[in-house]
Protein backbone atom coordinates (compact mmCIF):
# COMPACT_ATOMS: atom_id res chain seq x y z
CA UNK A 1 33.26 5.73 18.72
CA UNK A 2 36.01 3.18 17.15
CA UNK A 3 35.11 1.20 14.60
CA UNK A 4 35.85 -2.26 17.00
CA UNK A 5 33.32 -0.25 20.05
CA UNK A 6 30.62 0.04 16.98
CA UNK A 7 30.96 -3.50 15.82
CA UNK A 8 31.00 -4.40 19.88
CA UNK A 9 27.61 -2.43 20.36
CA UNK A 10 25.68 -4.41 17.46
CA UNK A 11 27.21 -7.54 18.53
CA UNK A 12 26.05 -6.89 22.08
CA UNK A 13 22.43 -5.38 20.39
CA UNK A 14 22.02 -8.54 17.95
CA UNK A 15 22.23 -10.87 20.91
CA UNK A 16 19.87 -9.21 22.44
CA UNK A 17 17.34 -9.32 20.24
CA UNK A 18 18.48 -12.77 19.73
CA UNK A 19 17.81 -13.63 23.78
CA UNK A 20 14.40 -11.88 23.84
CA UNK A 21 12.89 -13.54 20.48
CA UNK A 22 13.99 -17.08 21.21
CA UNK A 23 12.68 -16.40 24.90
CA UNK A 24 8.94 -15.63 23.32
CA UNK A 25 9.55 -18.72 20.68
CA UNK A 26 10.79 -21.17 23.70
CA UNK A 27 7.97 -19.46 26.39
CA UNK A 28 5.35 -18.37 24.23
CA UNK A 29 4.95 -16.39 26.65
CA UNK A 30 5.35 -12.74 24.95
CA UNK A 31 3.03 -12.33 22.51
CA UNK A 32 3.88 -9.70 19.67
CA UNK A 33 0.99 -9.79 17.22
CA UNK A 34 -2.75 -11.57 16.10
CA UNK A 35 -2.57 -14.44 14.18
CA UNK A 36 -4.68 -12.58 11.12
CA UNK A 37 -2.36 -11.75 8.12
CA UNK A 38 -2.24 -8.12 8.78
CA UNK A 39 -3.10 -6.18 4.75
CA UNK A 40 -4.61 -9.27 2.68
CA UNK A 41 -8.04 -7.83 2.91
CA UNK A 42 -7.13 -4.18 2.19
CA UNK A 43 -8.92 -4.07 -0.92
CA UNK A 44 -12.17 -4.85 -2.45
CA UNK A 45 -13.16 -5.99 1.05
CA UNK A 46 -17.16 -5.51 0.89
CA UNK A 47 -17.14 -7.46 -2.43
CA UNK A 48 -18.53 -11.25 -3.07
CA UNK A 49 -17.65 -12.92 -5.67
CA UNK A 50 -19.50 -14.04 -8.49
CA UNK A 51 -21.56 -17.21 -7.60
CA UNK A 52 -19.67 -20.84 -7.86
CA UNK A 53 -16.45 -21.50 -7.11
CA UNK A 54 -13.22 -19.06 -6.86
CA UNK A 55 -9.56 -19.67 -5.93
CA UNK A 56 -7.58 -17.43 -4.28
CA UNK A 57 -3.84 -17.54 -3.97
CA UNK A 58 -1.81 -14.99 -1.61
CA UNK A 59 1.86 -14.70 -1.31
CA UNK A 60 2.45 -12.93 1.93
CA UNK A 61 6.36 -11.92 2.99
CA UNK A 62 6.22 -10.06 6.36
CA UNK A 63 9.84 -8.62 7.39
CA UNK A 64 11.15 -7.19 10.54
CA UNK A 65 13.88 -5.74 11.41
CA UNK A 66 12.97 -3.76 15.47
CA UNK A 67 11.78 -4.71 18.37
CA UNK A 68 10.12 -2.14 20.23
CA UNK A 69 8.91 -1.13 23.70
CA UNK A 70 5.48 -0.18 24.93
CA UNK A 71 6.55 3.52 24.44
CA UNK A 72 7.41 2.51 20.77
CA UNK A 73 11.51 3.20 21.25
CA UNK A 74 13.91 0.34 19.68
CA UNK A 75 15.12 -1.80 22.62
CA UNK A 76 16.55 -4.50 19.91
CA UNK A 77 17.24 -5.22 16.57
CA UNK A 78 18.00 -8.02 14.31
CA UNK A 79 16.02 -10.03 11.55
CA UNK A 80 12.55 -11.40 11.70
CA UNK A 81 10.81 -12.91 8.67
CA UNK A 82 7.26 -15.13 7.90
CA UNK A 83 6.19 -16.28 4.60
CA UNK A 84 3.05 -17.28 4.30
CA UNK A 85 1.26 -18.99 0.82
CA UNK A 86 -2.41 -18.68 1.34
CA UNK A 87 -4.41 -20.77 -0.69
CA UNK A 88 -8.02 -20.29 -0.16
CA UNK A 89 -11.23 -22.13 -1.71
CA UNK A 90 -14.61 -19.93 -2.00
CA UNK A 91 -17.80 -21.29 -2.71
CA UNK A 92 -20.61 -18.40 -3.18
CA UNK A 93 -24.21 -19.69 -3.71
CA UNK A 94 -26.61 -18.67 -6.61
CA UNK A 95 -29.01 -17.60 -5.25
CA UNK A 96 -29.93 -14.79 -2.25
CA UNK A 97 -32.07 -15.15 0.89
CA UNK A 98 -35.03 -12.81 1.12
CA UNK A 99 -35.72 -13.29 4.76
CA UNK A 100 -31.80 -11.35 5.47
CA UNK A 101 -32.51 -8.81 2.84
CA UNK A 102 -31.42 -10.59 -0.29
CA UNK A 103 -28.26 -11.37 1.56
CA UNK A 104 -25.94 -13.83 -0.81
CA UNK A 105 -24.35 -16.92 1.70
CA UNK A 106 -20.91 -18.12 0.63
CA UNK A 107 -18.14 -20.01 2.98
CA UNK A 108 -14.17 -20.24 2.53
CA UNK A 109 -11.16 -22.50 3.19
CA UNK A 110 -7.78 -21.14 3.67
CA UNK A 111 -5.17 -23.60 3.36
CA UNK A 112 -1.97 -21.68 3.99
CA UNK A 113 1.93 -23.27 3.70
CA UNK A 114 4.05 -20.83 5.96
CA UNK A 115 8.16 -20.44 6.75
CA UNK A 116 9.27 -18.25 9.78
CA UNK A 117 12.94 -17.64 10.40
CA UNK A 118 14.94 -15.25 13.16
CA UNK A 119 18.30 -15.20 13.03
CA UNK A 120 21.45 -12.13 14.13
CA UNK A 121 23.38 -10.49 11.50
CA UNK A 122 26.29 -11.64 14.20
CA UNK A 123 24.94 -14.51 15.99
CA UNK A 124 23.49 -16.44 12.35
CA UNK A 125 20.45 -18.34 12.65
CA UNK A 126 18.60 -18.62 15.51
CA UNK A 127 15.39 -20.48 14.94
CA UNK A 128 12.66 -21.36 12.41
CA UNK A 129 10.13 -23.64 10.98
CA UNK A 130 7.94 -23.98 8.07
CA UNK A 131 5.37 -26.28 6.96
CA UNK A 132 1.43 -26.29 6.75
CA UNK A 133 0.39 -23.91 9.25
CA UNK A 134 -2.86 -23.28 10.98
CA UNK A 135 -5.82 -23.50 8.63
CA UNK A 136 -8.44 -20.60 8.45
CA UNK A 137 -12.28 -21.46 8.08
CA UNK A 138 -15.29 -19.55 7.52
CA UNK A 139 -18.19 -21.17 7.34
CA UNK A 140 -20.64 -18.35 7.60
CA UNK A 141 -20.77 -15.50 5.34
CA UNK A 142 -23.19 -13.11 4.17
CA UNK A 143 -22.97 -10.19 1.51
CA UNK A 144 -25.45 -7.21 0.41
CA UNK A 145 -24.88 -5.87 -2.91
CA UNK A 146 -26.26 -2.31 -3.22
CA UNK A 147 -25.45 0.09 -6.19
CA UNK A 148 -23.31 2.22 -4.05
CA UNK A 149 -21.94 -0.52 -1.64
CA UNK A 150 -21.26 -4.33 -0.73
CA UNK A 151 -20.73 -5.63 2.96
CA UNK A 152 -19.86 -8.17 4.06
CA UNK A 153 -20.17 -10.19 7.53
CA UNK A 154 -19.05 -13.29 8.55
CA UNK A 155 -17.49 -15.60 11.12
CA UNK A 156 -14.67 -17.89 10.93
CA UNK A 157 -12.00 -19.96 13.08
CA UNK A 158 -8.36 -20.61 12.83
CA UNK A 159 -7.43 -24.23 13.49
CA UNK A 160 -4.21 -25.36 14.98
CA UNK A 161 -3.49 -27.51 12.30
CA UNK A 162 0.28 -26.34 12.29
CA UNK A 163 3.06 -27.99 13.97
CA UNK A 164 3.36 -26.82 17.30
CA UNK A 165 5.18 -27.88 20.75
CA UNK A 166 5.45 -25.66 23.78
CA UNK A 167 9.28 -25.94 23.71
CA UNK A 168 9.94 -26.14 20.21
CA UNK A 169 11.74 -23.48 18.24
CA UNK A 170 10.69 -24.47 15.04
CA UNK A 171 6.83 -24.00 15.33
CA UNK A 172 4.92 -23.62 12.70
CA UNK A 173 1.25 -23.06 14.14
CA UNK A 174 0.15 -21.32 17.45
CA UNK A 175 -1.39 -24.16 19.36
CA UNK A 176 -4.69 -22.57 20.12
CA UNK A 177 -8.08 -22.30 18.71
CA UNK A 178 -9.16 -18.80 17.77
CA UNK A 179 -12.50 -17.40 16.22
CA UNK A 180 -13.06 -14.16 14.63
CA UNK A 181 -16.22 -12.09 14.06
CA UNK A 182 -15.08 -9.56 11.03
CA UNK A 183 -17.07 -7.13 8.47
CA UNK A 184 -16.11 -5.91 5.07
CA UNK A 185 -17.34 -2.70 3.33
CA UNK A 186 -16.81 -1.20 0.12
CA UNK A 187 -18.45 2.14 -0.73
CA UNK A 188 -18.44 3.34 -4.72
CA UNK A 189 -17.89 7.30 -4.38
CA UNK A 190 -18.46 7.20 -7.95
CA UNK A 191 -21.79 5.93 -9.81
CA UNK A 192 -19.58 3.57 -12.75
CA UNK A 193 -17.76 2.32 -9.36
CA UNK A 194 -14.83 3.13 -10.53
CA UNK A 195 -13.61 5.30 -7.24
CA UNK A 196 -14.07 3.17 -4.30
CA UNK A 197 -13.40 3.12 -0.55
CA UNK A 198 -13.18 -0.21 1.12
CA UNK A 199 -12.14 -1.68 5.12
CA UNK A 200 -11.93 -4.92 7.03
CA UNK A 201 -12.28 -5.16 10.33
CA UNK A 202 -11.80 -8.83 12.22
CA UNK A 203 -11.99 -9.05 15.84
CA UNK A 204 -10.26 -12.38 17.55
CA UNK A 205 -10.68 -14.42 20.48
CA UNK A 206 -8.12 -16.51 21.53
CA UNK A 207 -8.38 -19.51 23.61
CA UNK A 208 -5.82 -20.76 25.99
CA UNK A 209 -2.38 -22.23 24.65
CA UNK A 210 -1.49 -25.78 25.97
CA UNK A 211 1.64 -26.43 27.23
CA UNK A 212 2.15 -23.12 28.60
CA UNK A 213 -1.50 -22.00 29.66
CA UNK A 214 -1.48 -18.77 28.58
CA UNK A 215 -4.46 -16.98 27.27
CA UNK A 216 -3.13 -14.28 24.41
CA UNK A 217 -4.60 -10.70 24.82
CA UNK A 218 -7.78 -10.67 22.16
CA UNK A 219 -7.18 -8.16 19.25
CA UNK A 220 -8.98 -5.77 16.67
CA UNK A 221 -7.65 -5.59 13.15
CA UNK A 222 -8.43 -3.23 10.42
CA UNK A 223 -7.44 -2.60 6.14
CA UNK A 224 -8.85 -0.21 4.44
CA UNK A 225 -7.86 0.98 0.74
CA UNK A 226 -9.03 3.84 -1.03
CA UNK A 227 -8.80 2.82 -4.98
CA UNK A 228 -9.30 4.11 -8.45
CA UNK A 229 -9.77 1.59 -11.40
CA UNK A 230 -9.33 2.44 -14.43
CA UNK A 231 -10.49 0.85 -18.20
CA UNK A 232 -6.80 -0.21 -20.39
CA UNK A 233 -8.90 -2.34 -22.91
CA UNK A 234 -11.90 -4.01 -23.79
CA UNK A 235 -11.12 -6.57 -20.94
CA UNK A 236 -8.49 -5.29 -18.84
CA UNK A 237 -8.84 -3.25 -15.89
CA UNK A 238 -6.01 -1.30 -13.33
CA UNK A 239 -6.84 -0.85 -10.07
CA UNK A 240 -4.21 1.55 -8.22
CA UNK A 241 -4.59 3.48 -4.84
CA UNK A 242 -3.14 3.57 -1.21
CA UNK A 243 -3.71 0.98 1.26
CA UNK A 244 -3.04 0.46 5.28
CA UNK A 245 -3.46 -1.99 8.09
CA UNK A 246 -3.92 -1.56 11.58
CA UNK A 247 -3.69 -4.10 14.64
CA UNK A 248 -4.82 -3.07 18.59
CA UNK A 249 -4.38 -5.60 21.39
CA UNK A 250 -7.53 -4.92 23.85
CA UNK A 251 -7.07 -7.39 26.98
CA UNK A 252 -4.23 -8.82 28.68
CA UNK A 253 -2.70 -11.55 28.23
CA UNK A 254 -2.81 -13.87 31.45
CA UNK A 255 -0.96 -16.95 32.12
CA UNK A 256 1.44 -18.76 35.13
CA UNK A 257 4.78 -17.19 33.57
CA UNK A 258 3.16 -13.52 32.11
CA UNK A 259 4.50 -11.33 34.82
CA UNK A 260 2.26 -7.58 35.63
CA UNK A 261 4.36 -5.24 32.84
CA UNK A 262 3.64 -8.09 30.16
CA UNK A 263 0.14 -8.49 30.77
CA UNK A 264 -0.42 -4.79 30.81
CA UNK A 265 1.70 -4.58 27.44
CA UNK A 266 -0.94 -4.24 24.84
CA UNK A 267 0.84 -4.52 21.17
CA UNK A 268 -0.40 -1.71 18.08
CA UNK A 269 0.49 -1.83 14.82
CA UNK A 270 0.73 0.81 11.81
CA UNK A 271 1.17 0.47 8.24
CA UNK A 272 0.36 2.67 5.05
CA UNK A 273 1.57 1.91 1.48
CA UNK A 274 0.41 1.05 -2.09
CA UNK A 275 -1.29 -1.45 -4.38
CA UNK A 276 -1.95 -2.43 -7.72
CA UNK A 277 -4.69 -4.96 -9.21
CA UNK A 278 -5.27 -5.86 -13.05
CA UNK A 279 -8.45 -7.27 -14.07
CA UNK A 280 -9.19 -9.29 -16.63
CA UNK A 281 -13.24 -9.90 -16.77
CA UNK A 282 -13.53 -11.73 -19.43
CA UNK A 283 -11.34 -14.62 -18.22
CA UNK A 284 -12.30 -14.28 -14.67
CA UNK A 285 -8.42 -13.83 -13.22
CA UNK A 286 -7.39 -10.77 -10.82
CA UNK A 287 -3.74 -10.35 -10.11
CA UNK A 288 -2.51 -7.67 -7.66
CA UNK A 289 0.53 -6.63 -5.47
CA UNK A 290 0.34 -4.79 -1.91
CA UNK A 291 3.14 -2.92 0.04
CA UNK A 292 3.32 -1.45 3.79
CA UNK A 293 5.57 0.17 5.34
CA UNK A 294 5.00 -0.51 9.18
CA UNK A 295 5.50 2.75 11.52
CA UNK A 296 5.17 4.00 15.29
CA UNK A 297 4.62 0.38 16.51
CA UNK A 298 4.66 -0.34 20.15
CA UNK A 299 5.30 -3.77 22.03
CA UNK A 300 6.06 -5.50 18.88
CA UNK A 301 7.92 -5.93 15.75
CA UNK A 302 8.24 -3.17 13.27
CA UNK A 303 9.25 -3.69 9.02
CA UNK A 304 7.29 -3.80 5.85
CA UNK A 305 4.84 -6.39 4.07
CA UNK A 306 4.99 -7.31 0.33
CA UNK A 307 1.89 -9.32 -0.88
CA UNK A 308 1.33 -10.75 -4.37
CA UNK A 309 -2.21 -12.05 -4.82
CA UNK A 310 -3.88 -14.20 -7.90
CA UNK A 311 -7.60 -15.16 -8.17
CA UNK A 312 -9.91 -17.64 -10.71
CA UNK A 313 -13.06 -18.08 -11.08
CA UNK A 314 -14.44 -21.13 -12.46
């Protein structure tokens, strides 16, 4: 192949991916993933924190570079990126209620700021937006606290607080309301709790999208870590171990323009990779960093997550 038949192939392959994005951005009509940030729970996901107030701030880059089929093969590729700041409040009351089992009640805001671009190494930029996106509530959770385990269940809602028209291309939010039912566990394999294995799992149902009345296909969505922590100091703690997400779409997605083969095109993705957490008890402050390395998706994007977390307590 000549060098000018290459450069004509990923000209022809960048527009492409350039036609089918904007199509799902101007249609909504495709949709490629949840609306949960796929890996922020991966670790420690069972735990409660200590009772007051807490602040939590997440720095979540997302990058994709495929498009891929529902047989997972690469029908386009191109650039795809969302950056999401996730500030969230947590209030955790002081005392438990005996009638649940000495279950501990807490709630959280999530207040996140969030930039999403898509543009062609050929074709430049395409579209994009950024702004304050749709806000994540949950008013009802409970935790256990057991020697060799916490859970965790709770409900919450996303809001479509973020900037959103139907034939936009610089949307920020999704439009729709959606609640979520999810479940944390972390189980201590060792008796100092220093070896520890810990999932999330948050199921969501979406409502219908105005402008476009489609209903998005609800999803399941899963982290789990498995971490070892070990003592640097008198008040400083590293937590290291691997880490991985999971997302499964489980009902179609319906709607006036969602022909038969895009209904019946249930998204899945796959991601494994690493993570690293020091603790400092004595001042209260946990700072980590997360990466995954997406793999073997299907009807969706495929690329790699970096998240940088930072928590208070006051």
């Amino acid at each position: 192949m000549t060098n000018r038949a290459h450069l004509s192939r990923l000209r022809i392959m960048s527009l492409i991916f350039a036609l089918a994005v904007c199509e799902l951005i101007s249609s909504a009509s495709a949709q490629v993933r949840g609306v949960y940030p796929l890996g922020m729970t991966a670790t420690n996901s069972g735990v409660t924190p200590e009772a007051g107030f807490t602040y939590s701030n997440q720095f979540l880059f997302y990058s994709r570079s495929e498009l891929k089929d529902s047989t997972g093969q690469v029908t386009a590729t191109g650039q795809n990126s969302v950056i999401m700041d996730m500030n969230s409040i947590i209030w955790v009351a002081k005392k438990a209620i005996p009638p649940l089992g000495g279950a501990i009640y807490s709630c959280v805001a999530t207040l996140p700021i969030a930039n999403n671009s898509l543009s062609s190494d050929t074709e430049g930029p395409i579209s994009g937006g950024g702004g304050f996106a749709d806000s994540y509530y949950q008013p009802l959770i409970l935790g256990w606290q057991t020697e060799r385990a916490d859970i965790r269940l709770n409900y919450g809602f996303l809001a479509p607080t973020g900037q959103y028209n139907s034939t936009s291309s610089n949307n920020v939010g999704s439009g729709y309301w959606t609640n979520a039912l999810a479940s944390g566990q972390t189980i201590y394999l060792t008796s100092n709790k220093a070896t520890a294995i810990s999932a999330f799992e948050l199921y969501e149902f979406h409502t219908t999208q105005p402008g476009t009345n489609i209903h998005p296909g609800q999803n399941l969505n899963l982290d789990y870590s498995l971490t070892r922590t070990f003592p640097l100091g008198q008040n400083l703690r590293l937590q290291l171990g691997p880490v991985g997400y999971e997302q499964w779409q489980t009902t179609n997605k319906t709607g006036p323009t969602i022909s038969p083969a895009q209904s019946a095109a249930h998204y899945r993705v796959n991601a494994l990779g690493f993570t690293s957490n020091l603790l400092l008890p004595a001042r209260k402050v946990t700072v980590g960093f997360k990466y995954f390395g997406e793999f073997s998706n299907k009807s969706t994007f495929q690329g790699y997550s970096v998240q940088i977390t930072a928590s208070a307590y006051f």
